[in-house]
PDB file of N, CA and C in Angstrom:
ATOM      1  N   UNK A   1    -277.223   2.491 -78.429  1.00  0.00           N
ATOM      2  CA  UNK A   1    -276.909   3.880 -78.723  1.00  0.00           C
ATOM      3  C   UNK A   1    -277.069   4.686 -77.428  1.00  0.00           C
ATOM      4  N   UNK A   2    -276.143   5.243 -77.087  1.00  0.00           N
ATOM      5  CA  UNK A   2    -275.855   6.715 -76.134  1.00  0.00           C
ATOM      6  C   UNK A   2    -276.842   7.494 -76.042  1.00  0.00           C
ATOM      7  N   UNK A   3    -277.644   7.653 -74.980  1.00  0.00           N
ATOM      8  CA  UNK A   3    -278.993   9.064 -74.797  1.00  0.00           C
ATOM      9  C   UNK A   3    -278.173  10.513 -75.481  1.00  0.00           C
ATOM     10  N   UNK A   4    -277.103  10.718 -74.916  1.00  0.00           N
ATOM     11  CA  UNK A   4    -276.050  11.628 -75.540  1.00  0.00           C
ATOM     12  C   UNK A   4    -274.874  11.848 -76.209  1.00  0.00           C
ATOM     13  N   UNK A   5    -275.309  12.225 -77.561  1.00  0.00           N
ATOM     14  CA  UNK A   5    -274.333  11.496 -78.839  1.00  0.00           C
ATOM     15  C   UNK A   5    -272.738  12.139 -78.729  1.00  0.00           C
ATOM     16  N   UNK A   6    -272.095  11.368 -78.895  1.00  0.00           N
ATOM     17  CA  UNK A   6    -270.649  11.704 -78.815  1.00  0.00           C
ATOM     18  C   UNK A   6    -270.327  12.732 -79.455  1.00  0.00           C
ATOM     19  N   UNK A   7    -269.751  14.474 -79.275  1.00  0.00           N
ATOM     20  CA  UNK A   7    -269.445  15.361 -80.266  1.00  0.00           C
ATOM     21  C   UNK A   7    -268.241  15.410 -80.173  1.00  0.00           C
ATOM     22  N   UNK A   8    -268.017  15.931 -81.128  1.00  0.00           N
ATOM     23  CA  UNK A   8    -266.061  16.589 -81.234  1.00  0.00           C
ATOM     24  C   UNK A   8    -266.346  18.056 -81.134  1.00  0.00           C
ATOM     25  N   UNK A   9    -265.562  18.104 -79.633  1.00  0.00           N
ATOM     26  CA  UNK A   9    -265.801  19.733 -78.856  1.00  0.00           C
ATOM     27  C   UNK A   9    -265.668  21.007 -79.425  1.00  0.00           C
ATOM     28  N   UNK A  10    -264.681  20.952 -80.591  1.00  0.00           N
ATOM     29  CA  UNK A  10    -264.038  22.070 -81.672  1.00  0.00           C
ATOM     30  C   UNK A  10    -264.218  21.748 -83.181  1.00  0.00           C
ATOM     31  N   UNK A  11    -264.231  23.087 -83.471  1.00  0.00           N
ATOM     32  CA  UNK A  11    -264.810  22.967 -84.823  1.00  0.00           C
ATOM     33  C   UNK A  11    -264.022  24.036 -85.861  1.00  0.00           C
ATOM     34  N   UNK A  12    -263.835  23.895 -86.720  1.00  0.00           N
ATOM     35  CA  UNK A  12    -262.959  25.199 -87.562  1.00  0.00           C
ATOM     36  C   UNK A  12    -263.428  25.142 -88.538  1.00  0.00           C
ATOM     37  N   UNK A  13    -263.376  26.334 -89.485  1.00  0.00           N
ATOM     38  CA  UNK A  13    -263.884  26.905 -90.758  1.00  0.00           C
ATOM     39  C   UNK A  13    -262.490  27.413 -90.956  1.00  0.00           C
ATOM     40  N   UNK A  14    -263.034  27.153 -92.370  1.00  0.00           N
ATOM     41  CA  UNK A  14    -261.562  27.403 -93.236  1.00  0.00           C
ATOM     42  C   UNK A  14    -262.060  27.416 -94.549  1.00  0.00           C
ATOM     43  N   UNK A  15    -262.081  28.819 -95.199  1.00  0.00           N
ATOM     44  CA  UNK A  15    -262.797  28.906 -96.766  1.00  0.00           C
ATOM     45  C   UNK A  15    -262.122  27.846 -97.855  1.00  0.00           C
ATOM     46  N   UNK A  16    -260.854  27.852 -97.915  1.00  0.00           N
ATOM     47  CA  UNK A  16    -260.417  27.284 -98.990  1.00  0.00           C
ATOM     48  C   UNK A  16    -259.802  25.632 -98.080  1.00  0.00           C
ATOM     49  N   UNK A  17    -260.933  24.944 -97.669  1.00  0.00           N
ATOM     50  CA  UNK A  17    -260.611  23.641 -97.070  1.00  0.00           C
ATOM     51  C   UNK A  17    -261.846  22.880 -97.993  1.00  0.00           C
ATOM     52  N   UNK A  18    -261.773  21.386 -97.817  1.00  0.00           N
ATOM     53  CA  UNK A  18    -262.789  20.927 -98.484  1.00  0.00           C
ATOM     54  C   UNK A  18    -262.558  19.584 -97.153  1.00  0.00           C
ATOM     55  N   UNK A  19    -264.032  19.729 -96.829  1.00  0.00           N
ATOM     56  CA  UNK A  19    -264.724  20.232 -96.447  1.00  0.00           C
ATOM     57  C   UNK A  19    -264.483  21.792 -95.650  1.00  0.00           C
ATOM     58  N   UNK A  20    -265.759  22.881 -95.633  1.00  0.00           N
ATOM     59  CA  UNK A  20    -265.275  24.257 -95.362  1.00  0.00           C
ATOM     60  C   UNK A  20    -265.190  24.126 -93.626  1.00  0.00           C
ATOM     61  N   UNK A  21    -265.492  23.123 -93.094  1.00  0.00           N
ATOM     62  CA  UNK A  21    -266.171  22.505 -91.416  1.00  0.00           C
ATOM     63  C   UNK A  21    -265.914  21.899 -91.047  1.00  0.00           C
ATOM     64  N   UNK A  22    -264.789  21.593 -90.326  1.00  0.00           N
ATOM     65  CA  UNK A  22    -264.294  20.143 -89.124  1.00  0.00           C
ATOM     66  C   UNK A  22    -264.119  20.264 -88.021  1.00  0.00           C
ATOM     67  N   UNK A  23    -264.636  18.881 -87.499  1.00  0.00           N
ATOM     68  CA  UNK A  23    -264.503  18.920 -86.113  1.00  0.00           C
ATOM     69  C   UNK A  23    -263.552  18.281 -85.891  1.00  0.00           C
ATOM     70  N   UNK A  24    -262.867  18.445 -84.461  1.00  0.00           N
ATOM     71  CA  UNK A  24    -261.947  18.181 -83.835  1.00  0.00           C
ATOM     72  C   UNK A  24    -262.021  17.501 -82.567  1.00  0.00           C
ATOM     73  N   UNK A  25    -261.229  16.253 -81.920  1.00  0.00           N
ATOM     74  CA  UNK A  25    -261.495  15.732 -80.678  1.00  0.00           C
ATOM     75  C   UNK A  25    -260.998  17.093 -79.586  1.00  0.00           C
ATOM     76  N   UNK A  26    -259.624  17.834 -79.913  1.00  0.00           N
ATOM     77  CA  UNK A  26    -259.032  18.362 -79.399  1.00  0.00           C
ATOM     78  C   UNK A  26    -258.857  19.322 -79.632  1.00  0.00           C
ATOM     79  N   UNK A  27    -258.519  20.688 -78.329  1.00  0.00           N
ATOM     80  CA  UNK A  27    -258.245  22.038 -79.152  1.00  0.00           C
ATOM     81  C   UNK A  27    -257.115  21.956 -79.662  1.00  0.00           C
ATOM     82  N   UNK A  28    -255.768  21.387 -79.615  1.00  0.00           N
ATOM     83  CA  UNK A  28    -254.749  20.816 -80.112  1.00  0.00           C
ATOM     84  C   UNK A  28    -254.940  20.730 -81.711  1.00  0.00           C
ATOM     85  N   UNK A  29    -255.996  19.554 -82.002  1.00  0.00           N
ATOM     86  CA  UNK A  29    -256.062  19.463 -83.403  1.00  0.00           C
ATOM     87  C   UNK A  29    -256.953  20.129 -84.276  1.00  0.00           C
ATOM     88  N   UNK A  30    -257.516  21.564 -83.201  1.00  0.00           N
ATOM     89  CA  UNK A  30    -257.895  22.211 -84.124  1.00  0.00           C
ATOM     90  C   UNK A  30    -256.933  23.581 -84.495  1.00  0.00           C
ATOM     91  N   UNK A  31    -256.317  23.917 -83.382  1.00  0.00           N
ATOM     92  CA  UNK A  31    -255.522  24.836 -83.615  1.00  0.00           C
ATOM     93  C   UNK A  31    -253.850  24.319 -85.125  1.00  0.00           C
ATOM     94  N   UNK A  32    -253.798  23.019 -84.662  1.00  0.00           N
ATOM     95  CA  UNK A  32    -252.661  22.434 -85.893  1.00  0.00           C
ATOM     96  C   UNK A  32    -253.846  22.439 -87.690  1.00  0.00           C
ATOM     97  N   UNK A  33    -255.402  22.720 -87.533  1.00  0.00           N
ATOM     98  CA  UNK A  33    -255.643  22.315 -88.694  1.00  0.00           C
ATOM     99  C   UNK A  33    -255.446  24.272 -88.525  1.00  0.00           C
ATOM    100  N   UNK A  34    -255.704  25.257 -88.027  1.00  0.00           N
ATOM    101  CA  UNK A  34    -255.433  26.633 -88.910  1.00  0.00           C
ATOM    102  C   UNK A  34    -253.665  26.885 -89.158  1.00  0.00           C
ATOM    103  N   UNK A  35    -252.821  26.129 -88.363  1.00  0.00           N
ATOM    104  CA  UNK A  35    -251.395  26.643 -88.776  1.00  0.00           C
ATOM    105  C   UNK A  35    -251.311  25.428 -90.136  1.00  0.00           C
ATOM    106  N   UNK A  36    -251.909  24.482 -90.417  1.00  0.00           N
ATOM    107  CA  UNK A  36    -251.924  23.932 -91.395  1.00  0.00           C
ATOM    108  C   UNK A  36    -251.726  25.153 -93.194  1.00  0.00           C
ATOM    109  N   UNK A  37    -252.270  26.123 -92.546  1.00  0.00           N
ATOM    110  CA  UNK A  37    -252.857  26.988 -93.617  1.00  0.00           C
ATOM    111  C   UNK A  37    -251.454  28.278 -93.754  1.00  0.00           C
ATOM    112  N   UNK A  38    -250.800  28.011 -92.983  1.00  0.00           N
ATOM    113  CA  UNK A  38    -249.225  29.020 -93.095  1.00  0.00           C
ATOM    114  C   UNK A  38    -248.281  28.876 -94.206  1.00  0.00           C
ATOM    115  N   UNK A  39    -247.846  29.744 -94.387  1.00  0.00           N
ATOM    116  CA  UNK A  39    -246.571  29.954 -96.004  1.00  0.00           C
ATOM    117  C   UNK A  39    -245.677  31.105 -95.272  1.00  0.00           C
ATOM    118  N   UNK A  40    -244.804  30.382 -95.064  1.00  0.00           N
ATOM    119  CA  UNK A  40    -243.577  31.605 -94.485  1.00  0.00           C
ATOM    120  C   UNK A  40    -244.370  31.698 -93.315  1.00  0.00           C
ATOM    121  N   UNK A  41    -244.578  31.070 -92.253  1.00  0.00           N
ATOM    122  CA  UNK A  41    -245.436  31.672 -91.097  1.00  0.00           C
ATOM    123  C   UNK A  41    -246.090  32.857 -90.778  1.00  0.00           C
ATOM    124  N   UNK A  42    -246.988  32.898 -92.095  1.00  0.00           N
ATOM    125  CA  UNK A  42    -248.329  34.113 -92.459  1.00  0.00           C
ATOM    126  C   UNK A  42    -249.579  33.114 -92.412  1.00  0.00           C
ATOM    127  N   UNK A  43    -250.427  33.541 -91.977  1.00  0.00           N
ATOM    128  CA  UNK A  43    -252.150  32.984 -92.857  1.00  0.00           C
ATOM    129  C   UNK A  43    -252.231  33.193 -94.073  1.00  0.00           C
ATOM    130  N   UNK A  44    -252.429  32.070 -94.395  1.00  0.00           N
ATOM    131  CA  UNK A  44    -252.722  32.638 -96.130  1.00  0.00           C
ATOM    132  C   UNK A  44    -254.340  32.538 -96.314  1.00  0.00           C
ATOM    133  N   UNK A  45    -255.443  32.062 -95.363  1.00  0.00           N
ATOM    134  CA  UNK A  45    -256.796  32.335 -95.538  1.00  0.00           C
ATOM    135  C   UNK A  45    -257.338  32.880 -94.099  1.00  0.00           C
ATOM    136  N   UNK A  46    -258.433  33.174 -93.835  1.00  0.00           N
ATOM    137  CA  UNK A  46    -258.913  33.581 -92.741  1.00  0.00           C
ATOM    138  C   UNK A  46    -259.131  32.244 -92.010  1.00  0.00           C
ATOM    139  N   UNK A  47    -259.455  32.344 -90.729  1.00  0.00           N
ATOM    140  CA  UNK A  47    -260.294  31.182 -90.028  1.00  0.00           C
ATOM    141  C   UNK A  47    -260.299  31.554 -88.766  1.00  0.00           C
ATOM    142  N   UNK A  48    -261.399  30.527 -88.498  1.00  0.00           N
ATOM    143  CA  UNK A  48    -262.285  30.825 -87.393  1.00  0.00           C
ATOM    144  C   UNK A  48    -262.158  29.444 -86.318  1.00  0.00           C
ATOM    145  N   UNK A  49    -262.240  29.791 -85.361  1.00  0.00           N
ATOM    146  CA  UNK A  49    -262.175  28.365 -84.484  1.00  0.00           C
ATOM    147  C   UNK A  49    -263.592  28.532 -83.228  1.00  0.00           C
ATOM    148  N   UNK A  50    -264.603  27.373 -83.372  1.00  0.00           N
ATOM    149  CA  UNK A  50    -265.395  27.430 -82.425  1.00  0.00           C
ATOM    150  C   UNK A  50    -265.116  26.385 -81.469  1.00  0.00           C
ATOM    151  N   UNK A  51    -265.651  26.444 -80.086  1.00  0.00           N
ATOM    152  CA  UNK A  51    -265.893  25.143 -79.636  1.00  0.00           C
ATOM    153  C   UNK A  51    -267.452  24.885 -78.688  1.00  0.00           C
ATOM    154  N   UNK A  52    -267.853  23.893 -78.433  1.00  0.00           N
ATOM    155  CA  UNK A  52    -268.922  23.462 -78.666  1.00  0.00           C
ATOM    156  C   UNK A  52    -269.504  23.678 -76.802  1.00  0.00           C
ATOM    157  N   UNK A  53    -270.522  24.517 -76.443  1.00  0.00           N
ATOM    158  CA  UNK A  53    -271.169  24.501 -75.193  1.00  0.00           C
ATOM    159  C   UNK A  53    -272.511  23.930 -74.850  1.00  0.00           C
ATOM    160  N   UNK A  54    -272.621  24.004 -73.870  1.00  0.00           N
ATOM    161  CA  UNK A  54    -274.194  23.515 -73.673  1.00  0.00           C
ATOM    162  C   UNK A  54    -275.466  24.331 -74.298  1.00  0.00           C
ATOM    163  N   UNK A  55    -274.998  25.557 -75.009  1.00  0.00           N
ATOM    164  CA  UNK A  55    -275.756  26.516 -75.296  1.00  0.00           C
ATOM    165  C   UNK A  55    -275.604  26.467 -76.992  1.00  0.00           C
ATOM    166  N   UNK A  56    -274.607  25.693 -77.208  1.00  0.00           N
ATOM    167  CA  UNK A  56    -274.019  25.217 -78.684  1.00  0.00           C
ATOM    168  C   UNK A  56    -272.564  25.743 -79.272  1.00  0.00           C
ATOM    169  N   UNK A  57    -272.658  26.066 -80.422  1.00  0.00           N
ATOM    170  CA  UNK A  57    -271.345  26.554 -80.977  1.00  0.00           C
ATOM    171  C   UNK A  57    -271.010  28.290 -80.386  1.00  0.00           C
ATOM    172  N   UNK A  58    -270.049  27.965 -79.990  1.00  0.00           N
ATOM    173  CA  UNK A  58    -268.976  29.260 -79.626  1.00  0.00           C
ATOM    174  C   UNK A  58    -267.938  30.044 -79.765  1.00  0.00           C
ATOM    175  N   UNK A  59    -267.985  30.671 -80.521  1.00  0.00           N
ATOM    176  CA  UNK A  59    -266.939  31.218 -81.444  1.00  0.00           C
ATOM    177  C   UNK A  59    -265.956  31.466 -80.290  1.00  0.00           C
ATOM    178  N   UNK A  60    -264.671  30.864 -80.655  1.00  0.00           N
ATOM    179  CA  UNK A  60    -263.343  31.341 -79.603  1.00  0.00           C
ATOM    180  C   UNK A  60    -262.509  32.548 -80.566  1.00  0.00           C
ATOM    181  N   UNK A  61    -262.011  32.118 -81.379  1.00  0.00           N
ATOM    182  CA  UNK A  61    -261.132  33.035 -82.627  1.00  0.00           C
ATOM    183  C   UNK A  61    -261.833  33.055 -83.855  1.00  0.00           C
ATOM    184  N   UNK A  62    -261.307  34.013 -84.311  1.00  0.00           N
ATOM    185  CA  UNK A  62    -261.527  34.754 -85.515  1.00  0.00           C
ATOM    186  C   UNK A  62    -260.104  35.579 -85.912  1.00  0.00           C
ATOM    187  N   UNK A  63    -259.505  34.786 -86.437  1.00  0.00           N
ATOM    188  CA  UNK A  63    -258.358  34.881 -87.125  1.00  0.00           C
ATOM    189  C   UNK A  63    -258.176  35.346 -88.418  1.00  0.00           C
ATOM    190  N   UNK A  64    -257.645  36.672 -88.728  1.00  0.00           N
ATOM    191  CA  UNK A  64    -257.481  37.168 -89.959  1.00  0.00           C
ATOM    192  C   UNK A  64    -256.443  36.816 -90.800  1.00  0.00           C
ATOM    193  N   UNK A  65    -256.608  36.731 -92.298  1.00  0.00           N
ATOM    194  CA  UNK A  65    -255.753  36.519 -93.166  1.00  0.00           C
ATOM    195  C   UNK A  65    -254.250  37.334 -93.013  1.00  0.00           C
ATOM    196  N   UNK A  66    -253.658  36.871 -93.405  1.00  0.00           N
ATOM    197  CA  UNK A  66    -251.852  37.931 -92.854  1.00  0.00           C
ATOM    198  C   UNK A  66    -251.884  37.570 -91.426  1.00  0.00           C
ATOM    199  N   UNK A  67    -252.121  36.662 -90.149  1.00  0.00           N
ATOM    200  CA  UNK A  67    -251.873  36.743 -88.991  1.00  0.00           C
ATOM    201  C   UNK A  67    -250.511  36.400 -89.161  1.00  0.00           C
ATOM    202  N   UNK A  68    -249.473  36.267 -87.987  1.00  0.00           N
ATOM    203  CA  UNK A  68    -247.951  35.754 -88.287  1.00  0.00           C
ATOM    204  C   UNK A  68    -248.499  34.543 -87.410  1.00  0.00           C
ATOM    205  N   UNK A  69    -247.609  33.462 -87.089  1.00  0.00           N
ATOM    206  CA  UNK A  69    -247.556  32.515 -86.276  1.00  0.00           C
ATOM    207  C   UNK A  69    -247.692  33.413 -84.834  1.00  0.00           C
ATOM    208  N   UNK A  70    -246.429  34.163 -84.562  1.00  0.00           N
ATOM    209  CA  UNK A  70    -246.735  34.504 -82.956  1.00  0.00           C
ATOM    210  C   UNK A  70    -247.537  35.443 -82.900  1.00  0.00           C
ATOM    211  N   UNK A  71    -248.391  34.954 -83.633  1.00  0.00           N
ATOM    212  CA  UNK A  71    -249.371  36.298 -83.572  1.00  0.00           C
ATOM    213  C   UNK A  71    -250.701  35.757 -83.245  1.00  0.00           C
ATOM    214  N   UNK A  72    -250.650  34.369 -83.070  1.00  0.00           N
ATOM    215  CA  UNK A  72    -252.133  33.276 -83.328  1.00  0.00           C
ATOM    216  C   UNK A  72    -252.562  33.862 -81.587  1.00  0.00           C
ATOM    217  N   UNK A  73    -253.956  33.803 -81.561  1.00  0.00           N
ATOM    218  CA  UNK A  73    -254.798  34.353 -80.103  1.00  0.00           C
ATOM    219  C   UNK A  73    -254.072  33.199 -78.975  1.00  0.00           C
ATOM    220  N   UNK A  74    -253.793  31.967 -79.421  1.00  0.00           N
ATOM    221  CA  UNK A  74    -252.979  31.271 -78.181  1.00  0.00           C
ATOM    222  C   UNK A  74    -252.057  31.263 -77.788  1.00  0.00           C
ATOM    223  N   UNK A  75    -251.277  32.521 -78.288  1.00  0.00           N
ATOM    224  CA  UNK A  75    -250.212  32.474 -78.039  1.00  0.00           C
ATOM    225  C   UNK A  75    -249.910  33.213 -76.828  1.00  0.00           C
ATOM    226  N   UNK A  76    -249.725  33.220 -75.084  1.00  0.00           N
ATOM    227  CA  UNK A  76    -249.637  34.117 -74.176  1.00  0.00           C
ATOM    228  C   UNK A  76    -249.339  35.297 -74.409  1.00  0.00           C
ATOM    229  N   UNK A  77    -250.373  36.315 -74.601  1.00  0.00           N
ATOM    230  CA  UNK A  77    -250.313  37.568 -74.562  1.00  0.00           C
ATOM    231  C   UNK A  77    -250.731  38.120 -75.357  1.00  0.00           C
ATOM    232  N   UNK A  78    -250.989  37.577 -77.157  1.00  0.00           N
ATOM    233  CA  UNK A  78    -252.374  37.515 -77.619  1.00  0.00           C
ATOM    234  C   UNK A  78    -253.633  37.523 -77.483  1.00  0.00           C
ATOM    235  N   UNK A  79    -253.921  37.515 -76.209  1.00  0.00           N
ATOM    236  CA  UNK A  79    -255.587  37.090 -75.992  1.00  0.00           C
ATOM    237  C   UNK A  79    -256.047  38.217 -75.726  1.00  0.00           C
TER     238      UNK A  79
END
């Protein structure tokens, strides 16, 4: 066993997910699990995306319900 345990760097919350908490290897696959959550390219729940520092969890977004797709914080010029 590893002195330092392997994490998955990103993490997302998502109220109506089961589990409400996943981690992610990639910001890639965490950003595809909140557009997962689109109808007509709207949010249909809130979510949140952290990723993981030496200081611990770090909230990057906080994404409100009704966002549009080009409206997501990664999108250049969003931020």
């Amino acid at each position: 066993m590893s002195e330092t345990p392997e994490i998955h760097p990103y993490l997302t919350l998502i109220p109506d997910r089961a589990p409400r908490q996943k981690s992610h290897m990639s910001l890639g696959q965490a950003k595809k699990a909140v557009l997962y959550r689109l109808s007509h390219d709207v949010l249909t729940v809130p979510a949140r995306v952290y990723r993981w520092t030496h200081d611990g969890w770090e909230l990057m977004w906080d994404i409100k319900e009704g966002t549009h797709r080009e409206e997501m914080p990664w999108i250049q010029g969003n931020q």
